[in-house]
PDB file of N, CA and C in Angstrom:
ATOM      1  N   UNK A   1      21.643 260.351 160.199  1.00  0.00           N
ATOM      2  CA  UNK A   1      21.780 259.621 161.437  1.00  0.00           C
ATOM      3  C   UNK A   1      22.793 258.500 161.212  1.00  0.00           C
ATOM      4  N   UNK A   2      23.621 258.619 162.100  1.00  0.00           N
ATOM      5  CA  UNK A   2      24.685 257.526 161.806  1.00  0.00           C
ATOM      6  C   UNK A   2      24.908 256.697 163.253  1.00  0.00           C
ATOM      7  N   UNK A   3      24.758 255.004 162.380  1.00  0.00           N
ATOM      8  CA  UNK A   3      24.566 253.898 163.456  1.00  0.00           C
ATOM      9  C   UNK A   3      25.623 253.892 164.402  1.00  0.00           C
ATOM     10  N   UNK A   4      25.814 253.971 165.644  1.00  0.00           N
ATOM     11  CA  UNK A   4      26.905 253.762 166.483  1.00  0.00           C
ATOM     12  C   UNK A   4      26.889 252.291 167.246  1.00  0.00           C
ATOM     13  N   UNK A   5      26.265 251.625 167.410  1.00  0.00           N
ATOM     14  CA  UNK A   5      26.016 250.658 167.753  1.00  0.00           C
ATOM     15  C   UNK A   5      24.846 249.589 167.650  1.00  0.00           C
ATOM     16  N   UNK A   6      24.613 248.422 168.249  1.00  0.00           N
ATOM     17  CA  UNK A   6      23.512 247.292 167.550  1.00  0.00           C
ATOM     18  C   UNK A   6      22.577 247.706 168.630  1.00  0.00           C
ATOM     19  N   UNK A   7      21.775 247.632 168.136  1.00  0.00           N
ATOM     20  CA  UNK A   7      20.137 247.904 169.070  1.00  0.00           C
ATOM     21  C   UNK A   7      18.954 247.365 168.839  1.00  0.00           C
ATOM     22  N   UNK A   8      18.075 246.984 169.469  1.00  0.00           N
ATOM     23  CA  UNK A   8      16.921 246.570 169.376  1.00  0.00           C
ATOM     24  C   UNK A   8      15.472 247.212 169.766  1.00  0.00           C
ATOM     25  N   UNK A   9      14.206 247.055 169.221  1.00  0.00           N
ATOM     26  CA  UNK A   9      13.132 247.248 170.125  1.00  0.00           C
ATOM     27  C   UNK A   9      11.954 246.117 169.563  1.00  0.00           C
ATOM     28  N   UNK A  10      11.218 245.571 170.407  1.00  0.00           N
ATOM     29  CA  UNK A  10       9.914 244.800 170.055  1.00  0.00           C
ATOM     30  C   UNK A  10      10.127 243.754 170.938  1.00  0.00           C
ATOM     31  N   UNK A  11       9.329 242.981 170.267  1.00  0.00           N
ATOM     32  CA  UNK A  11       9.283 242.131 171.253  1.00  0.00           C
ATOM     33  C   UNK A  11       8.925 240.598 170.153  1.00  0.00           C
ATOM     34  N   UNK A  12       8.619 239.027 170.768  1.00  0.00           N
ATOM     35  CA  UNK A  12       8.348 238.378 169.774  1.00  0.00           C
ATOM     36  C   UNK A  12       7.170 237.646 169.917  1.00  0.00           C
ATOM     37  N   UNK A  13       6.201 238.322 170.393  1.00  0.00           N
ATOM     38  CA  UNK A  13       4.722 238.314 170.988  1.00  0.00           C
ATOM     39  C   UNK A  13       3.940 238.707 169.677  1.00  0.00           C
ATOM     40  N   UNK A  14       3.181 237.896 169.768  1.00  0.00           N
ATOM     41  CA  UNK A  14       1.393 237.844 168.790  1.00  0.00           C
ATOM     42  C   UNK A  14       1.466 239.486 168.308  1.00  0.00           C
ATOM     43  N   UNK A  15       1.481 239.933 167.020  1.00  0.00           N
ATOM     44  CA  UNK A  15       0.855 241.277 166.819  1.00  0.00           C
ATOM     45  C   UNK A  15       1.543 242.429 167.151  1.00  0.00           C
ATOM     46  N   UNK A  16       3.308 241.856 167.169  1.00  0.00           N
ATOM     47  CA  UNK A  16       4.201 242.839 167.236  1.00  0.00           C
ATOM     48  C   UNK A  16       5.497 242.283 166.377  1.00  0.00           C
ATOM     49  N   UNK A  17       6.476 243.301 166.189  1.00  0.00           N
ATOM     50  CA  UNK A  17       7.639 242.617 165.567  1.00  0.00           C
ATOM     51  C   UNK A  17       8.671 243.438 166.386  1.00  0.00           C
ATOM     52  N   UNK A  18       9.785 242.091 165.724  1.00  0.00           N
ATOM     53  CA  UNK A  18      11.013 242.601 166.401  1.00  0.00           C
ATOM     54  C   UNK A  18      12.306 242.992 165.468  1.00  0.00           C
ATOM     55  N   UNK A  19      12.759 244.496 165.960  1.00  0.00           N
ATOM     56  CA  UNK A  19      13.500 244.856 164.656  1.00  0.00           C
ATOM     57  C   UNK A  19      15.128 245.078 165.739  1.00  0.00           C
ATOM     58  N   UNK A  20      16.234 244.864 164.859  1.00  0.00           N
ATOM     59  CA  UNK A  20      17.611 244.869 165.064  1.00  0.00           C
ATOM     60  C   UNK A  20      18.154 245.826 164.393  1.00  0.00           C
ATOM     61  N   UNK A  21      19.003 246.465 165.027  1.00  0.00           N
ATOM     62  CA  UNK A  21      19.697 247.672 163.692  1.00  0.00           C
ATOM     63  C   UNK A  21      20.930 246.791 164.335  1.00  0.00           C
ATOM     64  N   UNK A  22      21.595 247.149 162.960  1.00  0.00           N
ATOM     65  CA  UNK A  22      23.622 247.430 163.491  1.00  0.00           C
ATOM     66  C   UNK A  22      23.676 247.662 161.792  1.00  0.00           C
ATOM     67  N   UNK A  23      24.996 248.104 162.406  1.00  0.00           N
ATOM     68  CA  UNK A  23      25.966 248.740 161.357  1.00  0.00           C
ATOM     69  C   UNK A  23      25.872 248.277 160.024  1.00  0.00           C
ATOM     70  N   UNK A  24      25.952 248.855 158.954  1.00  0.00           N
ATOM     71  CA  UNK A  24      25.675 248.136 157.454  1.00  0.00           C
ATOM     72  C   UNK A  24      27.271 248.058 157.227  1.00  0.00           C
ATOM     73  N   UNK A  25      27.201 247.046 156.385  1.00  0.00           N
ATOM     74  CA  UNK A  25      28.195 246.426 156.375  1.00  0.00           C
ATOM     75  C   UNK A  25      28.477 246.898 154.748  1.00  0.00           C
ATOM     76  N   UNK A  26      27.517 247.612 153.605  1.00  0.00           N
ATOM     77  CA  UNK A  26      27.712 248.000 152.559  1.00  0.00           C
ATOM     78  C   UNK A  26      26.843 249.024 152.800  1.00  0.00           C
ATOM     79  N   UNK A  27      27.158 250.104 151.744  1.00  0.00           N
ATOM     80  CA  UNK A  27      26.491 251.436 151.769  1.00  0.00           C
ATOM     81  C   UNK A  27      25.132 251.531 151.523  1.00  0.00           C
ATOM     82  N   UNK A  28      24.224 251.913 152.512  1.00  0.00           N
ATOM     83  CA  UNK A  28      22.843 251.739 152.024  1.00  0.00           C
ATOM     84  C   UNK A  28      22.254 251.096 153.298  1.00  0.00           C
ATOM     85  N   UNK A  29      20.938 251.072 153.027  1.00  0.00           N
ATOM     86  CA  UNK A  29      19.954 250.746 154.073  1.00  0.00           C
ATOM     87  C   UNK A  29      19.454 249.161 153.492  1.00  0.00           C
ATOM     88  N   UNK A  30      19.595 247.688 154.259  1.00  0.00           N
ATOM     89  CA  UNK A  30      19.173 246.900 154.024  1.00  0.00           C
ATOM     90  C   UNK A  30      18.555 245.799 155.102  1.00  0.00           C
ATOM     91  N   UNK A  31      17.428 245.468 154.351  1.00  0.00           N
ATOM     92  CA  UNK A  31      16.382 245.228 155.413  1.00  0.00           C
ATOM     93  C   UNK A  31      16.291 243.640 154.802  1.00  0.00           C
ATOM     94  N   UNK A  32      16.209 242.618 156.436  1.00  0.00           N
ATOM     95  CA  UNK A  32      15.860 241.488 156.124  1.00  0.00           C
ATOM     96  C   UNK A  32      14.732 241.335 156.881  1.00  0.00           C
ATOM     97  N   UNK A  33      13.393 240.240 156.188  1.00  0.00           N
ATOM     98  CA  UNK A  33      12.175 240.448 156.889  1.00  0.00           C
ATOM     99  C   UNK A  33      12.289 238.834 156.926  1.00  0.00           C
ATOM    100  N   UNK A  34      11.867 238.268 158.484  1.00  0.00           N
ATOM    101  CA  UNK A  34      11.311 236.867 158.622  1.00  0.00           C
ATOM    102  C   UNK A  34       9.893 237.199 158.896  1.00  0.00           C
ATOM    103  N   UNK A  35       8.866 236.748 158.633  1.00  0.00           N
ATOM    104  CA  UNK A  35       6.822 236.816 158.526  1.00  0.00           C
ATOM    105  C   UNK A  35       6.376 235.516 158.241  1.00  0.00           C
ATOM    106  N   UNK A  36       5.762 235.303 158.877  1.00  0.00           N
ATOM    107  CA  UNK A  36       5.007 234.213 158.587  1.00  0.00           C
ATOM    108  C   UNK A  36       3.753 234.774 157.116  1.00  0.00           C
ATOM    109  N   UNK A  37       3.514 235.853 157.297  1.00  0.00           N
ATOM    110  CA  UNK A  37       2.933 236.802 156.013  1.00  0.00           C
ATOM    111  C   UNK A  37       3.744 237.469 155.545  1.00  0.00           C
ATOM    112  N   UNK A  38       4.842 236.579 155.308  1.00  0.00           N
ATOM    113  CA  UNK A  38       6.008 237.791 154.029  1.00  0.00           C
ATOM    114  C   UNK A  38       5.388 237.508 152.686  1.00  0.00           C
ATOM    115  N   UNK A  39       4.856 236.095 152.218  1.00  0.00           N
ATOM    116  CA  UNK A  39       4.180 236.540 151.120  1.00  0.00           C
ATOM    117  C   UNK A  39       3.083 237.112 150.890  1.00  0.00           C
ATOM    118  N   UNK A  40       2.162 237.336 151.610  1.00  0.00           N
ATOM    119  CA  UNK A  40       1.197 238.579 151.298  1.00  0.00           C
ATOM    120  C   UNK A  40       1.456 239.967 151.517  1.00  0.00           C
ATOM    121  N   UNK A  41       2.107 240.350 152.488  1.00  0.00           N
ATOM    122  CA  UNK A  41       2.761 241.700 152.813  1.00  0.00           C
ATOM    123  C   UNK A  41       4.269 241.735 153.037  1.00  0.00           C
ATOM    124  N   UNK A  42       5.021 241.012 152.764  1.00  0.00           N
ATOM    125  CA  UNK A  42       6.736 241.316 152.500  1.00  0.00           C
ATOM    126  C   UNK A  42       6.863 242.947 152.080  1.00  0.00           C
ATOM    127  N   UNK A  43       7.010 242.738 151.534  1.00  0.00           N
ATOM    128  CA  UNK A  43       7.354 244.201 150.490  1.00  0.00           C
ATOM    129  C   UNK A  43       6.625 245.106 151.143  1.00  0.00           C
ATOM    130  N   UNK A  44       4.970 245.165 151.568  1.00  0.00           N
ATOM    131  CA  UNK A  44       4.637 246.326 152.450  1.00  0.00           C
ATOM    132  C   UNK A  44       5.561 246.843 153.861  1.00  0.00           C
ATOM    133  N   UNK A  45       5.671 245.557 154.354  1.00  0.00           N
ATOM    134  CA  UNK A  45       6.764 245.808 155.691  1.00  0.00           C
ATOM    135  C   UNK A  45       8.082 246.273 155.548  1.00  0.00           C
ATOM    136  N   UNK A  46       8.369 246.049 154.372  1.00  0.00           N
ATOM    137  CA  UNK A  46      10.011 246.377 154.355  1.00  0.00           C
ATOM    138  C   UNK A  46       9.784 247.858 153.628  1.00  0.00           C
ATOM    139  N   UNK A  47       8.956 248.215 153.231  1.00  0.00           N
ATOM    140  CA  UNK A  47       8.827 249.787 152.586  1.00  0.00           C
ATOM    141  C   UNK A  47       8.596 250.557 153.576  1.00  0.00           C
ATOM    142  N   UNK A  48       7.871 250.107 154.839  1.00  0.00           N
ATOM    143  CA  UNK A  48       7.495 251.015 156.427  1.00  0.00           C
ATOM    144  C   UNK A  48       9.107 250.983 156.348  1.00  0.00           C
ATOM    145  N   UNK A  49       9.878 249.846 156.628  1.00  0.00           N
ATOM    146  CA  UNK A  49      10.700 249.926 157.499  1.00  0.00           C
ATOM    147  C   UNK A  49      11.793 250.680 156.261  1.00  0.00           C
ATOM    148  N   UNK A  50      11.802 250.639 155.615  1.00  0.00           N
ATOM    149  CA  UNK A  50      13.000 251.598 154.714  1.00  0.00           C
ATOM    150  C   UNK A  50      12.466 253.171 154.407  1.00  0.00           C
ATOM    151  N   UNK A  51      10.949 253.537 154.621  1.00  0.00           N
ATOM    152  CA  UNK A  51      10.752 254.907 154.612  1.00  0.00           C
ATOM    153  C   UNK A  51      11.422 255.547 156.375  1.00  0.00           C
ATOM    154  N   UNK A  52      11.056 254.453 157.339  1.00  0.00           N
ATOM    155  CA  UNK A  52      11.092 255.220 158.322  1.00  0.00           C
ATOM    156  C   UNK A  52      13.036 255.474 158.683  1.00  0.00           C
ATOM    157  N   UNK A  53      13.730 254.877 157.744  1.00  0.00           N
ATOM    158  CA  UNK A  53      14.902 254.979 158.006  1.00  0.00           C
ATOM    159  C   UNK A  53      15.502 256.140 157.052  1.00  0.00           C
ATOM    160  N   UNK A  54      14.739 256.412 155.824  1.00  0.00           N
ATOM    161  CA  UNK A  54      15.047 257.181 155.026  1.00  0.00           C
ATOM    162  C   UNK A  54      14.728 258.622 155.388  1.00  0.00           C
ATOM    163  N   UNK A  55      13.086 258.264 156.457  1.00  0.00           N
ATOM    164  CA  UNK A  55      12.768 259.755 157.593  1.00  0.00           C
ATOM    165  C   UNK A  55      14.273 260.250 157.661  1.00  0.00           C
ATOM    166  N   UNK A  56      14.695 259.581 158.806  1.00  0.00           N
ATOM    167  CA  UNK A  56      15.504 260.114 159.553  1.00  0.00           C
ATOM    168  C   UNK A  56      17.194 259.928 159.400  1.00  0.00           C
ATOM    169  N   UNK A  57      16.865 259.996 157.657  1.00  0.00           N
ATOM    170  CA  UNK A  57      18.756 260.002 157.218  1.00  0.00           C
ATOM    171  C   UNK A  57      19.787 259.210 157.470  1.00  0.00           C
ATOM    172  N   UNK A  58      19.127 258.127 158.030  1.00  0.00           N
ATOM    173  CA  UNK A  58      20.130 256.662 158.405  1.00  0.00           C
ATOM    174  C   UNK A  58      20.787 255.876 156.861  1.00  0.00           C
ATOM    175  N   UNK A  59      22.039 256.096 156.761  1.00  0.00           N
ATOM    176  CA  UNK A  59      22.796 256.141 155.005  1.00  0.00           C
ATOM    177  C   UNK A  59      22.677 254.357 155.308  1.00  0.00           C
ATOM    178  N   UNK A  60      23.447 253.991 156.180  1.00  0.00           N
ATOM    179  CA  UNK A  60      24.354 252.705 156.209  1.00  0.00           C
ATOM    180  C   UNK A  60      23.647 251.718 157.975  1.00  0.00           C
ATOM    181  N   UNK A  61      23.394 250.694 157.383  1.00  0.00           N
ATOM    182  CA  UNK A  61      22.129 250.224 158.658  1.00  0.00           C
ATOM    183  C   UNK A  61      21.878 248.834 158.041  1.00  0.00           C
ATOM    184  N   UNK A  62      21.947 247.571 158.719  1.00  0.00           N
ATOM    185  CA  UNK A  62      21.021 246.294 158.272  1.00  0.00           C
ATOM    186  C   UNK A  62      20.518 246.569 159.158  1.00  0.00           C
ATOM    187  N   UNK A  63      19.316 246.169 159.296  1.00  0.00           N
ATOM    188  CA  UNK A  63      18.351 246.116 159.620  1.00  0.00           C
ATOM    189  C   UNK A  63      17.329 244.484 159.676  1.00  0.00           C
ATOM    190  N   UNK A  64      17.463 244.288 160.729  1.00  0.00           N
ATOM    191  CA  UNK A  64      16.801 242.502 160.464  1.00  0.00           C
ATOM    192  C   UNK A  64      15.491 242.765 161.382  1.00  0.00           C
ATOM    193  N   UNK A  65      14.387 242.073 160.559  1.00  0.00           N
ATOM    194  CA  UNK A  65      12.753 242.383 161.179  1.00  0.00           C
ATOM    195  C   UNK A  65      12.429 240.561 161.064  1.00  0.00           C
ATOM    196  N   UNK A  66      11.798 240.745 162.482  1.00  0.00           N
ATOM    197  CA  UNK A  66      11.077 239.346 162.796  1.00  0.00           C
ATOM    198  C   UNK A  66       9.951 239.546 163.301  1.00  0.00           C
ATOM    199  N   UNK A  67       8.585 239.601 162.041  1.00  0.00           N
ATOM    200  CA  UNK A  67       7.428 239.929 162.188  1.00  0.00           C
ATOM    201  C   UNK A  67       6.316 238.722 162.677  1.00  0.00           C
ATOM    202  N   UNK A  68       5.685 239.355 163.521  1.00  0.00           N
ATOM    203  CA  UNK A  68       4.433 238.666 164.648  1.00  0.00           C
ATOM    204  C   UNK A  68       3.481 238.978 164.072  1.00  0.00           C
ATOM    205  N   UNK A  69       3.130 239.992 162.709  1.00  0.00           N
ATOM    206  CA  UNK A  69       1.770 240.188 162.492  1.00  0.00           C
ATOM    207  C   UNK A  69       1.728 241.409 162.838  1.00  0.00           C
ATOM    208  N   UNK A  70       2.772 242.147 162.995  1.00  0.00           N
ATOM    209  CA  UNK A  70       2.597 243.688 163.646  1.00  0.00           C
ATOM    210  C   UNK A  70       1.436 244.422 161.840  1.00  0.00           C
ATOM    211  N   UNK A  71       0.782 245.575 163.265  1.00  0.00           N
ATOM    212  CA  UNK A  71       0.015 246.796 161.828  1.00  0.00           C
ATOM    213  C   UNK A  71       1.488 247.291 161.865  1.00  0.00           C
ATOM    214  N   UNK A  72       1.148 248.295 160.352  1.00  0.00           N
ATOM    215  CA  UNK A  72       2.030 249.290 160.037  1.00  0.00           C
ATOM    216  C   UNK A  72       2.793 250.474 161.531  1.00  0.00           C
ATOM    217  N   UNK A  73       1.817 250.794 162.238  1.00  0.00           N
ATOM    218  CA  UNK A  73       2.076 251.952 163.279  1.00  0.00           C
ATOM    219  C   UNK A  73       3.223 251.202 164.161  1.00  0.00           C
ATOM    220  N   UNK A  74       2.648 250.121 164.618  1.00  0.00           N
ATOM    221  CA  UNK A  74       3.714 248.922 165.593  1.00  0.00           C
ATOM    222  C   UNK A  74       4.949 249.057 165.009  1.00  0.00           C
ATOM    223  N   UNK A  75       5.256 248.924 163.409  1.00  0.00           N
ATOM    224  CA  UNK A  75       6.280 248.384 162.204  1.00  0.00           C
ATOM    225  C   UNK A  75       7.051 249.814 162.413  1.00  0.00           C
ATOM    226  N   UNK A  76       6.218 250.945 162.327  1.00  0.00           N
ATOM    227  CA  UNK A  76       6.882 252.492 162.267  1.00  0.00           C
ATOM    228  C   UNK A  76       7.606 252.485 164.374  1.00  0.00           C
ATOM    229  N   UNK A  77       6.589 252.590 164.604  1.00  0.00           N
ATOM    230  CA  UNK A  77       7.378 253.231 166.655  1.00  0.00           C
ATOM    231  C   UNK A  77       8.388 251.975 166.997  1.00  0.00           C
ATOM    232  N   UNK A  78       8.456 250.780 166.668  1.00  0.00           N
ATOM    233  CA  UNK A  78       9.198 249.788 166.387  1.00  0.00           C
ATOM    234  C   UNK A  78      10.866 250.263 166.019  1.00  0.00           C
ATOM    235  N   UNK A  79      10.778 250.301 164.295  1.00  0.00           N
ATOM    236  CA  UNK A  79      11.343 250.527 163.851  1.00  0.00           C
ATOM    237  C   UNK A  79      12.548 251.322 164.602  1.00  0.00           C
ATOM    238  N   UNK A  80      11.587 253.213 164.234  1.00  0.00           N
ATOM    239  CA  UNK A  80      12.432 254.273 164.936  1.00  0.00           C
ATOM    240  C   UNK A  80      12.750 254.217 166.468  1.00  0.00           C
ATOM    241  N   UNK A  81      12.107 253.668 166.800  1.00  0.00           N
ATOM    242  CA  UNK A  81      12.974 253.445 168.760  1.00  0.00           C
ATOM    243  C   UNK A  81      14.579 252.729 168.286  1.00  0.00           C
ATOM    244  N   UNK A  82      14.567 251.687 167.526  1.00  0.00           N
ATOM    245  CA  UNK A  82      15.490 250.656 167.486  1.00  0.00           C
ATOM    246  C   UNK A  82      16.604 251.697 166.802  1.00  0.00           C
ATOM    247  N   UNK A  83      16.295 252.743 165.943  1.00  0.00           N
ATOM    248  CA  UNK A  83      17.360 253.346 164.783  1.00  0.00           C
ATOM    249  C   UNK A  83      18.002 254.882 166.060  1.00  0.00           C
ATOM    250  N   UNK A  84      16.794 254.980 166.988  1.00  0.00           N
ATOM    251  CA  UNK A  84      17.568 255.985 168.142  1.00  0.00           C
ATOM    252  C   UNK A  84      18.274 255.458 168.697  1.00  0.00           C
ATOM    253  N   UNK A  85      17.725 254.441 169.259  1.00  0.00           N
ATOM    254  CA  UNK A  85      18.944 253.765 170.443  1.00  0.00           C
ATOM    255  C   UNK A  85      20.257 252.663 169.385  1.00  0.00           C
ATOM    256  N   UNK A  86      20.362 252.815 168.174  1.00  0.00           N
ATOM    257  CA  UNK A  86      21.393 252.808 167.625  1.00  0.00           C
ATOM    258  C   UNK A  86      22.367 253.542 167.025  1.00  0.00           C
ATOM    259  N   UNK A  87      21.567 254.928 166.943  1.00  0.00           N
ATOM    260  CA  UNK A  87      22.363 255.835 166.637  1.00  0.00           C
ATOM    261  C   UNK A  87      22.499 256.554 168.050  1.00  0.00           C
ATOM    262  N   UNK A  88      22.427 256.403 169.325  1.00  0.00           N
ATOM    263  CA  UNK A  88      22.213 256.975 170.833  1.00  0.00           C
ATOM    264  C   UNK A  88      22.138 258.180 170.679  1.00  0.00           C
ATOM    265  N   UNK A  89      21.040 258.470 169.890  1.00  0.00           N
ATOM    266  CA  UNK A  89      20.178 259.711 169.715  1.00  0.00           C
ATOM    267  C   UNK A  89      19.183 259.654 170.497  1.00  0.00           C
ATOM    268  N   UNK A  90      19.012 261.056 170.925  1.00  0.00           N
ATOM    269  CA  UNK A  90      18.192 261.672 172.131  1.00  0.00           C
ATOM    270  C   UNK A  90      17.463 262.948 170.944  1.00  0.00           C
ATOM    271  N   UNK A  91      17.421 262.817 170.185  1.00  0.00           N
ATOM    272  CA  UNK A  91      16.943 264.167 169.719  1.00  0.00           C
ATOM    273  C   UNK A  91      15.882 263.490 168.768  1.00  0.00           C
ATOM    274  N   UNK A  92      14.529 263.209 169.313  1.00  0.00           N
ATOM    275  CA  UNK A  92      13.336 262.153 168.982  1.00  0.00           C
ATOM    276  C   UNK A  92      12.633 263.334 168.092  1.00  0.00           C
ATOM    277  N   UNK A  93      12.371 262.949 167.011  1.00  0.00           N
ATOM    278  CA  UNK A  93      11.223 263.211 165.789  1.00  0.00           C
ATOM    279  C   UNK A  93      10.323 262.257 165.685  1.00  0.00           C
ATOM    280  N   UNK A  94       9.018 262.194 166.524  1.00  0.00           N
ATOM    281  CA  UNK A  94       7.868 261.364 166.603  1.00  0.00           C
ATOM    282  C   UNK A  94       6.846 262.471 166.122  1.00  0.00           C
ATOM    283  N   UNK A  95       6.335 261.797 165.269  1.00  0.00           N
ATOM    284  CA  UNK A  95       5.153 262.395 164.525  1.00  0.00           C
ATOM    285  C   UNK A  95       4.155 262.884 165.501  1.00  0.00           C
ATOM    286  N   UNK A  96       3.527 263.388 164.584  1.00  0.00           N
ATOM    287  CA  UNK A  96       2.360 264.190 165.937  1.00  0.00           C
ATOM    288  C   UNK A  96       1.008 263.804 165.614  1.00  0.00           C
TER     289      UNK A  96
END
């Protein structure tokens, strides 16, 4: 999946997060996390958010997350909405 433009989905409400794609600026997938619980779960959130990009073959992507306390599921449908409507992909792989 390759980024065509900057996109967003979430919101910055209690128990959700808000994630940004655009273009990587070096090769690779890199994720910045703001949390008020980045030190207890940092690293859990940024592993949702780098498996669900690695799902769906996204090479080159920053990725900036501004977490509300989102669960993991929020962190995943989050995520991949933001990496479709940056790559303006219509061809949705949502788990079943």
């Amino acid at each position: 999946m390759q980024i065509i433009k900057t996109a967003s989905a979430g919101t910055m409400e209690s128990s959700d997060i808000m994630i940004t794609v655009t273009k990587g600026e070096t090769p690779g997938v890199t994720v910045r996390l703001t949390s008020s619980v980045e030190k207890q779960f940092g690293s859990q959130i940024k592993a949702v958010i780098a498996d669900c990009a690695k799902q769906l073959g996204v090479e080159d992507a920053c990725i900036i997350a501004i977490d509300q306390g989102a669960l993991d599921c929020v962190i995943k449908a989050r995520t991949k909405t933001a990496l479709y409507r940056a790559a303006e992909c219509t061809d949705y792989r949502w788990e079943a």
